[in-house]
Protein backbone atom coordinates (compact mmCIF):
# COMPACT_ATOMS: atom_id res chain seq x y z
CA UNK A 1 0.00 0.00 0.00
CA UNK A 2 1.08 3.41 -0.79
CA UNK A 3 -0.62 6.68 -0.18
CA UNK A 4 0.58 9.61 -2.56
CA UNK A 5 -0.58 13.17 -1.31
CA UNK A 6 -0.94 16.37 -3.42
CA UNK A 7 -1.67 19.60 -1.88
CA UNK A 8 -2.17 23.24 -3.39
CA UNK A 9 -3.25 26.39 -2.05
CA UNK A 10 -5.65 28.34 -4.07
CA UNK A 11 -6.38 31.79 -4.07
CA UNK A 12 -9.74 30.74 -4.13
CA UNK A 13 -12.47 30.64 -1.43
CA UNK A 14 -12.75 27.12 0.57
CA UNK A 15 -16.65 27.08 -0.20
CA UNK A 16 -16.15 27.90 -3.99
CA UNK A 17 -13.87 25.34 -4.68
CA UNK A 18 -15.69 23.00 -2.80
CA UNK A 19 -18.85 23.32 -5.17
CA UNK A 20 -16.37 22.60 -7.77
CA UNK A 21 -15.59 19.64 -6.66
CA UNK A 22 -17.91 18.14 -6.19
CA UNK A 23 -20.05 19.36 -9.30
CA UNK A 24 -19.80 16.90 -11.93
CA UNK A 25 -19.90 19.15 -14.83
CA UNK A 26 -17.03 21.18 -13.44
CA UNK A 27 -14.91 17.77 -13.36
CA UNK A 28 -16.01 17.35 -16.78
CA UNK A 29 -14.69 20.54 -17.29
CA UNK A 30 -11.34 19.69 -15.74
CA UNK A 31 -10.75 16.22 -16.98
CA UNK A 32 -11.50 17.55 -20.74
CA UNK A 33 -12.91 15.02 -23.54
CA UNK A 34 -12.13 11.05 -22.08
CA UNK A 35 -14.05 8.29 -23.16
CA UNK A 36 -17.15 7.54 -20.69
CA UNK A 37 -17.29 10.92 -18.84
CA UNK A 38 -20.24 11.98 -21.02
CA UNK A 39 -21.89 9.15 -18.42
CA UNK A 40 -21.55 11.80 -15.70
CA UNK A 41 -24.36 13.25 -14.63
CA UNK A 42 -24.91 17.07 -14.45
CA UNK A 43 -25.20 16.98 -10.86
CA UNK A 44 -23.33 17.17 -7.54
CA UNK A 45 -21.62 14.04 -6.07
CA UNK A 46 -23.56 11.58 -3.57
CA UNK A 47 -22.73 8.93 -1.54
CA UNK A 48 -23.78 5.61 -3.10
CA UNK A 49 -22.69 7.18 -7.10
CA UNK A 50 -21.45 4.32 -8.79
CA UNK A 51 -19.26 4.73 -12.38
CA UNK A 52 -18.01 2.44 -14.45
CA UNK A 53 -15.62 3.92 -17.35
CA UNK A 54 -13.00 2.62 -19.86
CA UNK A 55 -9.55 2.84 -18.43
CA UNK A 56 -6.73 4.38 -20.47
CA UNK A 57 -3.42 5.20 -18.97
CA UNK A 58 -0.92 7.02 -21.36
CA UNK A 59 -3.35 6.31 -24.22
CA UNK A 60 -2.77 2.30 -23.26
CA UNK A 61 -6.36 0.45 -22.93
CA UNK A 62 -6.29 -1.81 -19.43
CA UNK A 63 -9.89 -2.64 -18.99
CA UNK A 64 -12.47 -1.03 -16.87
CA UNK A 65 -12.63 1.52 -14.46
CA UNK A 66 -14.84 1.90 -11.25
CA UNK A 67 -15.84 4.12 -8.90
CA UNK A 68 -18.14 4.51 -5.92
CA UNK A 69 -18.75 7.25 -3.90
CA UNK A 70 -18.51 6.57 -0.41
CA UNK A 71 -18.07 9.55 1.24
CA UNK A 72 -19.76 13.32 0.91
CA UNK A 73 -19.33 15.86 3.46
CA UNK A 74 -20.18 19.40 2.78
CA UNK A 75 -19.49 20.29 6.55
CA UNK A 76 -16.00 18.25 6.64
CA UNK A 77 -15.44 19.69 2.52
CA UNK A 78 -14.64 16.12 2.57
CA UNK A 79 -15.06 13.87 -0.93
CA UNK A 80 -14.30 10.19 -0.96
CA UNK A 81 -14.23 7.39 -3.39
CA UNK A 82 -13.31 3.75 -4.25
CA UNK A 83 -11.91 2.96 -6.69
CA UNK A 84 -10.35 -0.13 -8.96
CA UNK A 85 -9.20 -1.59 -12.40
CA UNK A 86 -7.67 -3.27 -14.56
CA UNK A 87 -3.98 -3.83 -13.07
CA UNK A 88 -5.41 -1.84 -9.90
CA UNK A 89 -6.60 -3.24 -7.20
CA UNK A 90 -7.29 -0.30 -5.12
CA UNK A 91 -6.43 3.50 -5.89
CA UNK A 92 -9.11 5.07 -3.16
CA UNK A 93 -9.16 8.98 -3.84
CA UNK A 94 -9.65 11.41 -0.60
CA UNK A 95 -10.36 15.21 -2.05
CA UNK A 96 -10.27 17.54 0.81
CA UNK A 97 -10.87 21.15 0.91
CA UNK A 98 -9.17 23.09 3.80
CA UNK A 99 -9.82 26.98 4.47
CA UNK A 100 -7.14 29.25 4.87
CA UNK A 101 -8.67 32.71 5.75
CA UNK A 102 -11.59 33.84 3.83
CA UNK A 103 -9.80 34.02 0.42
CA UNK A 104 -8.18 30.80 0.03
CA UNK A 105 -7.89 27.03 0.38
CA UNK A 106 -5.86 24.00 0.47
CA UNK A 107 -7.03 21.38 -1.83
CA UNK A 108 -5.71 18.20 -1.25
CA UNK A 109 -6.39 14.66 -2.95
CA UNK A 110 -4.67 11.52 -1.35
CA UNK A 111 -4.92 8.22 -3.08
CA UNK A 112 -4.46 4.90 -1.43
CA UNK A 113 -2.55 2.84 -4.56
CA UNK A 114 -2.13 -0.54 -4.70
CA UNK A 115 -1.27 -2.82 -8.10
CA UNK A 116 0.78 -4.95 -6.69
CA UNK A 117 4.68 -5.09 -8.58
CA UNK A 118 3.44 -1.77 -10.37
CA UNK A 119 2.51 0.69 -7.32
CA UNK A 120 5.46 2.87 -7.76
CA UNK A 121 4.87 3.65 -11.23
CA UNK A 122 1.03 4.27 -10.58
CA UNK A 123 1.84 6.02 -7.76
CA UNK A 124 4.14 8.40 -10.05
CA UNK A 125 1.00 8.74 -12.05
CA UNK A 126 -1.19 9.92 -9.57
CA UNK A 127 1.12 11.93 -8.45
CA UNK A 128 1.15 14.27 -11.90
CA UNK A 129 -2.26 13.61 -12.72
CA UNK A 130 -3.82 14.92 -9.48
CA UNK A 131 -1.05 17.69 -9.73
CA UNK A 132 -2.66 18.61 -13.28
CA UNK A 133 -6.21 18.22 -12.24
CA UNK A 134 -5.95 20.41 -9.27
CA UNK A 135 -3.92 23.17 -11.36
CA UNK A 136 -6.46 23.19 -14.02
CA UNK A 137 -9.25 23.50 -11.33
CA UNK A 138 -7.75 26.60 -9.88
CA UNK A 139 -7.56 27.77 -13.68
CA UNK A 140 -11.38 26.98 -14.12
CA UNK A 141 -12.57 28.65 -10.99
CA UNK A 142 -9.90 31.87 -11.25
CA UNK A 143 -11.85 32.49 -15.20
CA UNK A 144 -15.07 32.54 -13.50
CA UNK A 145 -14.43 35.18 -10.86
């Protein structure tokens, strides 16, 4: 098991980039034009969602992806999910939202990796992609304001 951590402060408001989050169509948004995400619903996140998607890493096809929803707390800004496929067996995503002051936030996504002989190099990977995702979230939200 490995746990990879990514952390940015925005110059964003904790509650705005919180309703990001977890919006759908502002992940959408974020993730840009991937095969299944046009499954997404144009709706907030709620426990009990439940995705399935085709996985592609680095343009390589390795099955299917799933995801559940297990956690949604608006109080906590808290967003969890489960998460597995193909060569994954786990890669559980935490997104957390963290005020600092009235003008900004920490966001913060930790995933809980494990694919056995290849969790280093997926760790790697989460560790750009959720550094790119949360970069081109604070892009999104600083356009709108």
């Amino acid at each position: 098991m490995t746990v990879v951590t990514v952390e940015q402060q925005h110059l964003i408001p904790a509650e705005v980039m919180w309703r990001s989050i977890m919006n759908y169509g502002d992940l959408k948004s974020v993730l840009g034009a991937q095969p299944g995400l046009g499954a997404l619903p144009d709706r907030n996140a709620a426990v009990g969602d439940r995705f399935v998607f085709p996985l592609k890493v680095l343009g390589i096809a390795l099955g299917q992806w799933s995801i559940e929803v297990i956690t949604a707390d608006d109080d906590a800004r808290v967003l969890a999910s489960r998460e597995h496929g193909g060569p994954l067996k786990r890669w559980n995503h935490t997104l957390t939202v963290i005020p600092d002051g009235e003008h900004a936030c920490t966001y913060r996504d930790e995933i809980d990796v494990d694919a056995g002989a290849l969790t280093p190099l997926f760790s790697s990977y989460a560790r750009s992609l959720y550094t790119a995702r949360q970069e081109a979230r604070g892009v999104l939200l600083l356009r709108r304001s």
